[in-house]
PDB file of N, CA and C in Angstrom:
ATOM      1  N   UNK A   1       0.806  -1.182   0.000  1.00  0.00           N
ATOM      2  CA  UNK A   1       0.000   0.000   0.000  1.00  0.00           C
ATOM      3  C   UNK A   1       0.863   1.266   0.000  1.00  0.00           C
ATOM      4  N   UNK A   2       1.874   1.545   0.748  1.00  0.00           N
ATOM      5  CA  UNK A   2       3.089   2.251   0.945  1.00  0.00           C
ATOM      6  C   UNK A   2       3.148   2.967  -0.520  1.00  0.00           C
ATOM      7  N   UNK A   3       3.508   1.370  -1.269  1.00  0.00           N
ATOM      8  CA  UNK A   3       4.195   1.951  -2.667  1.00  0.00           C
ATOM      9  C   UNK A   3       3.199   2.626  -3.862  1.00  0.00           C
ATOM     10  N   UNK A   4       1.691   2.332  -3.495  1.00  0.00           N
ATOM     11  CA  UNK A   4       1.137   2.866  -4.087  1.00  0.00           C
ATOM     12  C   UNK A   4       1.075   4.436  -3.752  1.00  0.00           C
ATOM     13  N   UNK A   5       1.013   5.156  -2.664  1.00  0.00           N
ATOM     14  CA  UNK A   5       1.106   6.206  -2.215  1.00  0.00           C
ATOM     15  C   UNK A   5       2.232   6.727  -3.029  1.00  0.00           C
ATOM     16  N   UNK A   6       3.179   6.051  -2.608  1.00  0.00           N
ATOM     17  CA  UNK A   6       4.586   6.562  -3.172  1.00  0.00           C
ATOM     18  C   UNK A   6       4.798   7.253  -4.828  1.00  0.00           C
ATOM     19  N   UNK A   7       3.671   6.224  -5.534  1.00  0.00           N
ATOM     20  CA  UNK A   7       3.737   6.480  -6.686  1.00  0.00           C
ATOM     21  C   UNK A   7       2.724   7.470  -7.141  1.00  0.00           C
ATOM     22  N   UNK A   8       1.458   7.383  -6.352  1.00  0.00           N
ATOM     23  CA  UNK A   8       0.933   8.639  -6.385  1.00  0.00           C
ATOM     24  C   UNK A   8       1.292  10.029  -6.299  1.00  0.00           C
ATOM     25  N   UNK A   9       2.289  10.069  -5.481  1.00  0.00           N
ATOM     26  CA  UNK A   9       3.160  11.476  -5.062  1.00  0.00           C
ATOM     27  C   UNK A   9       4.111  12.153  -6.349  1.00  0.00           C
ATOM     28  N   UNK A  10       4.235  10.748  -6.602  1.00  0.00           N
ATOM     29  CA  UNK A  10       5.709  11.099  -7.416  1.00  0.00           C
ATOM     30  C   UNK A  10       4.752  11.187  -8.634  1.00  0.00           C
ATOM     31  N   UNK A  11       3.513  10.527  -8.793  1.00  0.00           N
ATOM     32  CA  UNK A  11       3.154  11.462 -10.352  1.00  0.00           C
ATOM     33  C   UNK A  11       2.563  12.198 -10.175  1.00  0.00           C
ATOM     34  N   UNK A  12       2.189  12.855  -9.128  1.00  0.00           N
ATOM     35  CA  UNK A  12       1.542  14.712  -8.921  1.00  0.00           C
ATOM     36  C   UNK A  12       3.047  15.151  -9.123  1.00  0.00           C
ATOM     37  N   UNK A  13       3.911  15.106  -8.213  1.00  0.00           N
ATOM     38  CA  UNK A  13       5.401  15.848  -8.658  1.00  0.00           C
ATOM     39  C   UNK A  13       5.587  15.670 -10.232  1.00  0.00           C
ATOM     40  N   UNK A  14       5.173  15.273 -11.095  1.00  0.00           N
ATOM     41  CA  UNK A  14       5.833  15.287 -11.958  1.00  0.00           C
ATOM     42  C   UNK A  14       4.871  16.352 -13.003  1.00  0.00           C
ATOM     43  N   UNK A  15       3.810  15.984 -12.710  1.00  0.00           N
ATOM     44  CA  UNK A  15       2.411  16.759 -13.635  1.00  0.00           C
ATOM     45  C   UNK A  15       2.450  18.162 -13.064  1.00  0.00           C
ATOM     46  N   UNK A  16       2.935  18.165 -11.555  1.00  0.00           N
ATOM     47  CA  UNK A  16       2.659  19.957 -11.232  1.00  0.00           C
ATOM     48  C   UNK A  16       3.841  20.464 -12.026  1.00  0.00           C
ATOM     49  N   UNK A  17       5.285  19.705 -12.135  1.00  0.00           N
ATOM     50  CA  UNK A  17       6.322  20.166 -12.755  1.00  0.00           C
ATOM     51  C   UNK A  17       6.164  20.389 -14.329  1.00  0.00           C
ATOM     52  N   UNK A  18       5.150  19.666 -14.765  1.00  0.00           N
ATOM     53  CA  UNK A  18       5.010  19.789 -16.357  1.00  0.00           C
ATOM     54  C   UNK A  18       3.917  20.596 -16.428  1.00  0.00           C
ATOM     55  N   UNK A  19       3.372  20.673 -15.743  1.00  0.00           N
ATOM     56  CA  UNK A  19       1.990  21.747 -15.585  1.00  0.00           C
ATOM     57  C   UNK A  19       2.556  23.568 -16.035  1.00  0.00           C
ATOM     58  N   UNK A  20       3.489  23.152 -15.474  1.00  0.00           N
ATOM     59  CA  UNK A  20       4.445  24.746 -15.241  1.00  0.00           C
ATOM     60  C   UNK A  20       5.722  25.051 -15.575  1.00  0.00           C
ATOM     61  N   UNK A  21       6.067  24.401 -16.761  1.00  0.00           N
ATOM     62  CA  UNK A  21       7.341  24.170 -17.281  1.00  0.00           C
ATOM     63  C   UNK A  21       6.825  25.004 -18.553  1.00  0.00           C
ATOM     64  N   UNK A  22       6.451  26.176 -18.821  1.00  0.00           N
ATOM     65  CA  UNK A  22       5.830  26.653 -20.225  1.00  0.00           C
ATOM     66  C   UNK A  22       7.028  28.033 -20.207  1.00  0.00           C
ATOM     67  N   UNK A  23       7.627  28.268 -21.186  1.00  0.00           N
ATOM     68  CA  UNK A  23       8.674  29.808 -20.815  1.00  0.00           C
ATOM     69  C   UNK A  23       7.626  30.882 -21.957  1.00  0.00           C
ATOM     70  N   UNK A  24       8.153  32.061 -21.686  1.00  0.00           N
ATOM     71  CA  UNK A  24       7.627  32.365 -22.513  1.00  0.00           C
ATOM     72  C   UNK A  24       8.154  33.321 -23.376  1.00  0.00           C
ATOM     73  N   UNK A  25       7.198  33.405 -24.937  1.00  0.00           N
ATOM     74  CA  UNK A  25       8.133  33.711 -25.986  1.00  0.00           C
ATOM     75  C   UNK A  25       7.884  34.683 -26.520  1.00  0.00           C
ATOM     76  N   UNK A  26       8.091  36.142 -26.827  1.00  0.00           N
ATOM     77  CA  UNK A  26       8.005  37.088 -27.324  1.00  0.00           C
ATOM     78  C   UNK A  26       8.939  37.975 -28.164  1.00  0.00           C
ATOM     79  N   UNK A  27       8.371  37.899 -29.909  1.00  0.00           N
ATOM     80  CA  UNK A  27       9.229  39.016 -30.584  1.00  0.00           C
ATOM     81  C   UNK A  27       8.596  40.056 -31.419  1.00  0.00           C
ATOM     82  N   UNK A  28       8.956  41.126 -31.721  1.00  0.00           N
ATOM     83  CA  UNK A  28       8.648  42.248 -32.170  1.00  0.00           C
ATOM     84  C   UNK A  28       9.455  42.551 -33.422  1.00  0.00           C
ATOM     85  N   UNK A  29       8.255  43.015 -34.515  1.00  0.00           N
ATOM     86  CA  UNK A  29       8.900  43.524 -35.834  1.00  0.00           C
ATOM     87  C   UNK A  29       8.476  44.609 -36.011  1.00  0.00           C
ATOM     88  N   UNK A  30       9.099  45.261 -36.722  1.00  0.00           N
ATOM     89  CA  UNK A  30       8.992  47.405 -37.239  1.00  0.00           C
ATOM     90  C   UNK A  30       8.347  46.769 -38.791  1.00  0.00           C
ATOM     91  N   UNK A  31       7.157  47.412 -38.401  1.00  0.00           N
ATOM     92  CA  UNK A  31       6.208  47.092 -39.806  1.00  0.00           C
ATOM     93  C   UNK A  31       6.555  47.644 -40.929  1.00  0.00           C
ATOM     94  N   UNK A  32       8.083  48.874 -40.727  1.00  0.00           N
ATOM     95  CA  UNK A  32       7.896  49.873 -41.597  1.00  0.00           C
ATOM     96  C   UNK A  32       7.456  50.735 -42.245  1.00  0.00           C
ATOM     97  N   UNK A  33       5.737  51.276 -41.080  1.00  0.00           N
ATOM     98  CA  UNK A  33       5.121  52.020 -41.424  1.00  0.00           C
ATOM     99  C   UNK A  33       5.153  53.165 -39.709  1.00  0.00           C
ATOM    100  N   UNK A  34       5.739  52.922 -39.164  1.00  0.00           N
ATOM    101  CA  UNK A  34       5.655  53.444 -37.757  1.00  0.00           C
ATOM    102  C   UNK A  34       5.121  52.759 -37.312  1.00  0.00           C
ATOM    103  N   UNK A  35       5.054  51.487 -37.344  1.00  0.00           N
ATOM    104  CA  UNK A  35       4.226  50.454 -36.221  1.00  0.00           C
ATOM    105  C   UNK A  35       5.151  49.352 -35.789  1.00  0.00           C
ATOM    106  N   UNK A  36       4.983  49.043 -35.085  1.00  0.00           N
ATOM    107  CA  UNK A  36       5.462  47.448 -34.441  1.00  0.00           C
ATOM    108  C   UNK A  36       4.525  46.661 -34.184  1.00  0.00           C
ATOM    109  N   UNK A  37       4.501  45.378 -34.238  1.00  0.00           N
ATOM    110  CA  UNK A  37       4.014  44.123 -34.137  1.00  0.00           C
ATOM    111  C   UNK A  37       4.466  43.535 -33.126  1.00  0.00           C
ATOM    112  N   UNK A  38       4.370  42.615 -32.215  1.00  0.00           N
ATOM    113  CA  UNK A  38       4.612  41.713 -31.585  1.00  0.00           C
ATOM    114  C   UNK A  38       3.931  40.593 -31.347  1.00  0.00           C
ATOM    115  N   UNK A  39       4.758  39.450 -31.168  1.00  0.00           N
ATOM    116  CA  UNK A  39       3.422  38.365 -31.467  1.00  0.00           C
ATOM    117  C   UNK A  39       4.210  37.341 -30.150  1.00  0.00           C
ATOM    118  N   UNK A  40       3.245  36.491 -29.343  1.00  0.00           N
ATOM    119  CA  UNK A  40       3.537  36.193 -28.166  1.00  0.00           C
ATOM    120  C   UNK A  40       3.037  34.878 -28.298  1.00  0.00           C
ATOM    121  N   UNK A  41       3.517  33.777 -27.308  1.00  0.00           N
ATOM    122  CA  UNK A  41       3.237  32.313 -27.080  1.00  0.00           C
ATOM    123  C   UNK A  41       3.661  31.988 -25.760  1.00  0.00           C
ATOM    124  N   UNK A  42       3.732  30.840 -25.585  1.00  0.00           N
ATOM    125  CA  UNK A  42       4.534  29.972 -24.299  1.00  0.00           C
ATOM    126  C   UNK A  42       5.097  28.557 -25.412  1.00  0.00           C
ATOM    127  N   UNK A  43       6.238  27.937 -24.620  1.00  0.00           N
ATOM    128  CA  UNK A  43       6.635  27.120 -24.989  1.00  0.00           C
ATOM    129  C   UNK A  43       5.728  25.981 -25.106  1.00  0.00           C
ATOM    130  N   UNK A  44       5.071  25.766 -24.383  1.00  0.00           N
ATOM    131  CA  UNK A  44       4.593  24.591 -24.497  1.00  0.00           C
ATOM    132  C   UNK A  44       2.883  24.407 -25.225  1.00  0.00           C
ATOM    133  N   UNK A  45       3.456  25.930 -26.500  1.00  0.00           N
ATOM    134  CA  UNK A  45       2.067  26.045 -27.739  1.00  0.00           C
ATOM    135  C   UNK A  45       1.047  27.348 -26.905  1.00  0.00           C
ATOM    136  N   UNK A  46       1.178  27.347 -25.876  1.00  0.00           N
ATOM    137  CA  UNK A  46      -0.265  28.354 -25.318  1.00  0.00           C
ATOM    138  C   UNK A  46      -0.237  28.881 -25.656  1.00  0.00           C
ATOM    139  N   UNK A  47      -1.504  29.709 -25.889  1.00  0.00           N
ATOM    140  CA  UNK A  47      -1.737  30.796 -26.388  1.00  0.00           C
ATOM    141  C   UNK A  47      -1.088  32.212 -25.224  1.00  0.00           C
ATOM    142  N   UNK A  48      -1.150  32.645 -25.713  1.00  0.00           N
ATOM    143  CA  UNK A  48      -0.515  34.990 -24.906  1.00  0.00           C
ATOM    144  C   UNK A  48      -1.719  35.695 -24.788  1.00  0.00           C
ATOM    145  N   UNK A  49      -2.865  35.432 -25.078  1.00  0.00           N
ATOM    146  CA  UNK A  49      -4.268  35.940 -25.400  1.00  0.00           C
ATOM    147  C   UNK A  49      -4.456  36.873 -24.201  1.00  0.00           C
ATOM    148  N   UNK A  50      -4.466  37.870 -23.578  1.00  0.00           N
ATOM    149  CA  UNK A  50      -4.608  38.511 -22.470  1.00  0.00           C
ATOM    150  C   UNK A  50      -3.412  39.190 -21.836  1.00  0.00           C
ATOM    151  N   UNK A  51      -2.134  38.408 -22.314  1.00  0.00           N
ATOM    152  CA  UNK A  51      -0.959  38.996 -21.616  1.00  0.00           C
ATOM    153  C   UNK A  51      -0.593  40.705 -21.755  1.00  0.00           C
ATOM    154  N   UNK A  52      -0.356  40.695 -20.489  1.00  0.00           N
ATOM    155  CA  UNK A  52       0.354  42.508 -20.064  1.00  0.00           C
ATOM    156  C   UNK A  52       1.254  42.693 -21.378  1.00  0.00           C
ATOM    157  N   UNK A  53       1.230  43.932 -21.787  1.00  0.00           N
ATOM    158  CA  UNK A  53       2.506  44.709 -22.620  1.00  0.00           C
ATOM    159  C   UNK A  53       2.633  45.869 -22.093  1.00  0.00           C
ATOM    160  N   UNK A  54       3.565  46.427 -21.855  1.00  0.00           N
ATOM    161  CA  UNK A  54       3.763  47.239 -21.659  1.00  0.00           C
ATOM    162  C   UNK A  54       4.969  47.980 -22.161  1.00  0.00           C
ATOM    163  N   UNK A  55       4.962  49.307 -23.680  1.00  0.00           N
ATOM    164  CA  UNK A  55       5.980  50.324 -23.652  1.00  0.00           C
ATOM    165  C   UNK A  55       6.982  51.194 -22.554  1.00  0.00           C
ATOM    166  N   UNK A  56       8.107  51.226 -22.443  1.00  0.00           N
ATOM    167  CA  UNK A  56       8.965  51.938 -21.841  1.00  0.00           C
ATOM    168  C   UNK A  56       9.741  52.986 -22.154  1.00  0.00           C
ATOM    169  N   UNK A  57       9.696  54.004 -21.610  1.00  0.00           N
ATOM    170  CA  UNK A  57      10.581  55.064 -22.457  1.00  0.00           C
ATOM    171  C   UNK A  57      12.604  54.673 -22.263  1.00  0.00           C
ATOM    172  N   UNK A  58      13.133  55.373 -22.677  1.00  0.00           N
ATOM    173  CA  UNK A  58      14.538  55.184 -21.860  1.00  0.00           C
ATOM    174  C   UNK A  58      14.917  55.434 -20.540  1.00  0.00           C
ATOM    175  N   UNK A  59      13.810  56.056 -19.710  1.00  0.00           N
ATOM    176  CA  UNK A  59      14.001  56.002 -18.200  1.00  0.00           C
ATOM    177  C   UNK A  59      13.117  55.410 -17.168  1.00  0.00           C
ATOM    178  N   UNK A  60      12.538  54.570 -18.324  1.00  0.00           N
ATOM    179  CA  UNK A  60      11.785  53.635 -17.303  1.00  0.00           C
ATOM    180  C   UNK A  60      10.612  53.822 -17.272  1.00  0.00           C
ATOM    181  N   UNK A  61       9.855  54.979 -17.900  1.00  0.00           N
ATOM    182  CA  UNK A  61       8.593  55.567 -17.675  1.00  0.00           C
ATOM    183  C   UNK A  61       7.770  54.894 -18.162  1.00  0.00           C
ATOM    184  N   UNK A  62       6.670  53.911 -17.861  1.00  0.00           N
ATOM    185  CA  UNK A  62       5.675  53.575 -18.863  1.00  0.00           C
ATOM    186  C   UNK A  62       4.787  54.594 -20.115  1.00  0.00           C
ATOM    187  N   UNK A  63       4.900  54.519 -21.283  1.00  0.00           N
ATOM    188  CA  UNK A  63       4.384  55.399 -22.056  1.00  0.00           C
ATOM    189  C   UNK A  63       3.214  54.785 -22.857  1.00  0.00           C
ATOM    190  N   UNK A  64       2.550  53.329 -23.096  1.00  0.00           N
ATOM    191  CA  UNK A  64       1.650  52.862 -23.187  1.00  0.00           C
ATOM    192  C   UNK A  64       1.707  51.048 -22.324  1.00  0.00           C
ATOM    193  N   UNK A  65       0.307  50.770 -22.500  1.00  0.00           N
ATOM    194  CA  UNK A  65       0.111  49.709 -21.644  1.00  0.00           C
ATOM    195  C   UNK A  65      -1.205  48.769 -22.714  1.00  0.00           C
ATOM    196  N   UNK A  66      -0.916  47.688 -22.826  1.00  0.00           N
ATOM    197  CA  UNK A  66      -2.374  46.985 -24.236  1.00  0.00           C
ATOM    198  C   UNK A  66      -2.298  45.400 -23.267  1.00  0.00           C
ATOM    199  N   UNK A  67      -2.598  44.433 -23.883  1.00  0.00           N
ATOM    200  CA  UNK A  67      -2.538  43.600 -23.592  1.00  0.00           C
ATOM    201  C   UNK A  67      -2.905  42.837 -25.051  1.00  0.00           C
ATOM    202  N   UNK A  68      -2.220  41.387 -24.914  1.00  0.00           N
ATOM    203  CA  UNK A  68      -1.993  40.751 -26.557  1.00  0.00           C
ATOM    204  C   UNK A  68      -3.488  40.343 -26.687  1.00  0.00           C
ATOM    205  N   UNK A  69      -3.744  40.599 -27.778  1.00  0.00           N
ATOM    206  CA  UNK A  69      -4.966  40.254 -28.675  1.00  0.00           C
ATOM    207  C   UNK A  69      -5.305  38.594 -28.881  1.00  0.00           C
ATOM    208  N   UNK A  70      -6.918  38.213 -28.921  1.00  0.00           N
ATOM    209  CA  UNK A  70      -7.006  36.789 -29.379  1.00  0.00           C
ATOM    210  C   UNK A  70      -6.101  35.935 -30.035  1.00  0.00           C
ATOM    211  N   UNK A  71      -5.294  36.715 -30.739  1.00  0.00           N
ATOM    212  CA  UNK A  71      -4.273  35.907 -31.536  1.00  0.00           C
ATOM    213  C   UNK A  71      -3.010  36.192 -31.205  1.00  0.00           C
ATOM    214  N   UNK A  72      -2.999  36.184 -30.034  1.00  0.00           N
ATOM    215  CA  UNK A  72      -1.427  36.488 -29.530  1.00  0.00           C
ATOM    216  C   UNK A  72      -0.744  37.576 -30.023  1.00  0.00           C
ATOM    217  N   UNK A  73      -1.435  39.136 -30.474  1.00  0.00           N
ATOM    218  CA  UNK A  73      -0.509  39.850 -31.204  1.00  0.00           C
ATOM    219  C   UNK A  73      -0.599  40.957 -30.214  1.00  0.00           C
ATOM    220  N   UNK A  74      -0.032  41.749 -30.430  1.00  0.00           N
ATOM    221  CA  UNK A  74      -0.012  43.270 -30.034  1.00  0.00           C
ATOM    222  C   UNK A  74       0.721  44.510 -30.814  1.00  0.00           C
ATOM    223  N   UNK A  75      -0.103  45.267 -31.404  1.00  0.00           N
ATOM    224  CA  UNK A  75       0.929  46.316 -32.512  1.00  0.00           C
ATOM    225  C   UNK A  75       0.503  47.850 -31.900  1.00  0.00           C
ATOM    226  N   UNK A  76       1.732  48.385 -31.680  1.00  0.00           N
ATOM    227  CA  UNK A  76       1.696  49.821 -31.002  1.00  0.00           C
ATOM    228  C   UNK A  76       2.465  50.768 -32.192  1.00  0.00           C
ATOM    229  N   UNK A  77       2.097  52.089 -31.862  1.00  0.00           N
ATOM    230  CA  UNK A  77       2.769  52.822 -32.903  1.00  0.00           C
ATOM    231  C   UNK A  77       4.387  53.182 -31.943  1.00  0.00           C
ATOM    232  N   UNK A  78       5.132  52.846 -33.085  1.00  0.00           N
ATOM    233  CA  UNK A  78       6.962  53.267 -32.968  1.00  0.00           C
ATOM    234  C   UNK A  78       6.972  54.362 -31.991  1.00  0.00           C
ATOM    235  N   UNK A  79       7.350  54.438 -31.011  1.00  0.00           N
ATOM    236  CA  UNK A  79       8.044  55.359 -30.146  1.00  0.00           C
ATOM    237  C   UNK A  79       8.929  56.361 -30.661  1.00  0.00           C
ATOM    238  N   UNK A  80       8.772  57.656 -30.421  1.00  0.00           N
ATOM    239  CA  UNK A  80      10.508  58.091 -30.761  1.00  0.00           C
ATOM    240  C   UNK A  80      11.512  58.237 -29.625  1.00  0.00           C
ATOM    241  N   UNK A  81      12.875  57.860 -30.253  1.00  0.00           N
ATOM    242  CA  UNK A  81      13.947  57.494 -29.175  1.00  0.00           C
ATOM    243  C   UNK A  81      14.132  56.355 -28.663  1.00  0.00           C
ATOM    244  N   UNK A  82      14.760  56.185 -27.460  1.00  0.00           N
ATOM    245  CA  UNK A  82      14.905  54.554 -27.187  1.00  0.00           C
ATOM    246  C   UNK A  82      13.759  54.185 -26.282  1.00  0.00           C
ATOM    247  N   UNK A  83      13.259  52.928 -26.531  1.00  0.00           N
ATOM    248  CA  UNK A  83      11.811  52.076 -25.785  1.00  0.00           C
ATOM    249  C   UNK A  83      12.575  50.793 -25.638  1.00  0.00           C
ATOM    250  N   UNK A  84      11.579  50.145 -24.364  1.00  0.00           N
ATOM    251  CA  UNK A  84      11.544  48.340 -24.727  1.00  0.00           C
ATOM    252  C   UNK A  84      10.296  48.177 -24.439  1.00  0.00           C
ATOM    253  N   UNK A  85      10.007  46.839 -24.839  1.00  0.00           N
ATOM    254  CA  UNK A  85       8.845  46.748 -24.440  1.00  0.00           C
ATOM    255  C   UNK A  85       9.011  45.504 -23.709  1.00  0.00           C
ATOM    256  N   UNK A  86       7.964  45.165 -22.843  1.00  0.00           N
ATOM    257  CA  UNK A  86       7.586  44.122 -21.898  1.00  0.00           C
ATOM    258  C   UNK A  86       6.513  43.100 -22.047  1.00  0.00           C
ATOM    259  N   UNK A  87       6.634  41.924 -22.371  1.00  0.00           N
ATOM    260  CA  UNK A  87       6.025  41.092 -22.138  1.00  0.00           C
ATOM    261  C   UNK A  87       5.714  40.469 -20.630  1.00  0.00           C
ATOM    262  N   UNK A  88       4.832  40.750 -19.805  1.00  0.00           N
ATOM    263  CA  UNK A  88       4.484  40.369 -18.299  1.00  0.00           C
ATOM    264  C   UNK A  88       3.239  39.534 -17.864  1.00  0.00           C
ATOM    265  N   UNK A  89       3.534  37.983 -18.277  1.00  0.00           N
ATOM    266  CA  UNK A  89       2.868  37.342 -17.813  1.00  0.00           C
ATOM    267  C   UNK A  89       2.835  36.429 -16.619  1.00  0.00           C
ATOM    268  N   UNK A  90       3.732  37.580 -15.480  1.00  0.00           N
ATOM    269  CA  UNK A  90       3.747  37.257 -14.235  1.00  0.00           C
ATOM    270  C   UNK A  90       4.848  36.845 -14.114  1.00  0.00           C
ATOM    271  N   UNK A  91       5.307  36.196 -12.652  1.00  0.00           N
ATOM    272  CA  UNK A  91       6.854  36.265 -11.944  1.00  0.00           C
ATOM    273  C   UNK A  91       7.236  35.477 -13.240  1.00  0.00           C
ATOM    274  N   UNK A  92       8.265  35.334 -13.039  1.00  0.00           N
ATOM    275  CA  UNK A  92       9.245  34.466 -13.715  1.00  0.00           C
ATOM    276  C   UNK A  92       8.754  33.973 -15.407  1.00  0.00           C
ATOM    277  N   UNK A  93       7.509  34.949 -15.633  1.00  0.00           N
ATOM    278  CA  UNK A  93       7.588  35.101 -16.872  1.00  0.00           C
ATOM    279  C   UNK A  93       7.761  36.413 -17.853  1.00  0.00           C
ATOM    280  N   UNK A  94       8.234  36.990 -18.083  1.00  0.00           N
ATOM    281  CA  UNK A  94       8.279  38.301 -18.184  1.00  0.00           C
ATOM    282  C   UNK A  94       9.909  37.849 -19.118  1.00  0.00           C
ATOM    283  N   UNK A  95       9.346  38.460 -20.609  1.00  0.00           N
ATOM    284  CA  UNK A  95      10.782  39.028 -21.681  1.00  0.00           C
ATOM    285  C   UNK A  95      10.700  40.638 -22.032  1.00  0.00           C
ATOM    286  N   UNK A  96      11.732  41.449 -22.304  1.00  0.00           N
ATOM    287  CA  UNK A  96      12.336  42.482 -22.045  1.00  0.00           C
ATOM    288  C   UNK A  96      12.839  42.497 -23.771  1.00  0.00           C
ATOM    289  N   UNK A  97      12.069  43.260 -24.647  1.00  0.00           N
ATOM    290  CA  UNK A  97      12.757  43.662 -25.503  1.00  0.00           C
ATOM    291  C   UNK A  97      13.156  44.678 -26.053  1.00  0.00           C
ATOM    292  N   UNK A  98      14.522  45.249 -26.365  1.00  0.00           N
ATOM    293  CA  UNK A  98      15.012  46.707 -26.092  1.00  0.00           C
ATOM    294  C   UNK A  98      14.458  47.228 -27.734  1.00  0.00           C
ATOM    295  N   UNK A  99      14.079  48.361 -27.910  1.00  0.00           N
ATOM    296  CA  UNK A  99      13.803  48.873 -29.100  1.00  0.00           C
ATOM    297  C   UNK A  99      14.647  48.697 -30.379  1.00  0.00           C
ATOM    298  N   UNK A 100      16.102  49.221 -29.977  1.00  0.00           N
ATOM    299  CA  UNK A 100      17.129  49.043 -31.194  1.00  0.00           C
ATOM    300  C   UNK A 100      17.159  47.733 -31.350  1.00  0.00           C
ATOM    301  N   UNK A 101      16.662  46.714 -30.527  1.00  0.00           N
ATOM    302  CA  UNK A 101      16.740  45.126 -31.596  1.00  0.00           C
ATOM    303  C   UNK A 101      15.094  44.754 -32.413  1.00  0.00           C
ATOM    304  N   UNK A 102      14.907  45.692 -32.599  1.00  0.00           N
ATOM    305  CA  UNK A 102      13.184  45.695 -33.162  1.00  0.00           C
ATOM    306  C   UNK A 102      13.628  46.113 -34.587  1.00  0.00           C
ATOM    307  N   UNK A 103      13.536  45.373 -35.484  1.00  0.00           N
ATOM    308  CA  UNK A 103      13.993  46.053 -36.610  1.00  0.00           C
ATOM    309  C   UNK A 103      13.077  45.673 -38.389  1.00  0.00           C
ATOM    310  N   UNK A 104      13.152  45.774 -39.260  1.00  0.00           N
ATOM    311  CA  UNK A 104      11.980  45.517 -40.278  1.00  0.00           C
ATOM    312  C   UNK A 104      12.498  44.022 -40.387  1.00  0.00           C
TER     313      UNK A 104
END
């Protein structure tokens, strides 16, 4: 009986660990019209549908705030000067992309 327990444990440990093993993936293109695109996922296929974005100026200032669209996108108009933008779908998920690597 022991070992059945045992094995019960050890496959919740393994399903909460795969449950939450998703990273997540975010990149941004310059549409070449003054816009940017960004299009968002998780590793393990999910959808970004709701996720935080958030624009940054070069001192940190938030200068817009959206959240990704049904289809994982989000397109803001080009900043002038240096921006990043933020993908924030909570602790330890959150990518940081600086403006000058945003490019057509």
């Amino acid at each position: 009986m022991k070992s059945v327990y045992a094995l019960a444990g050890l496959g919740l440990l393994v399903l909460c660990g795969t449950a939450s093993a998703h990273t997540p993936i975010c990149s941004c293109y310059d549409n070449g019209d003054g816009t940017v695109l960004c299009e968002g996922a998780f590793s393990d296929g999910s959808s970004a549908s709701g996720v935080e974005m958030s624009i940054l100026d070069d001192k940190g200032n938030v200068i817009l705030t959206g959240k990704m669209s049904e289809d994982s996108e989000f397109e803001f108009d080009k900043p002038e000067g240096d921006y990043k933008v933020i993908f924030n779908a909570g602790p330890g998920h959150e990518v940081e992309i600086n403006g000058s690597d945003i490019v057509e």
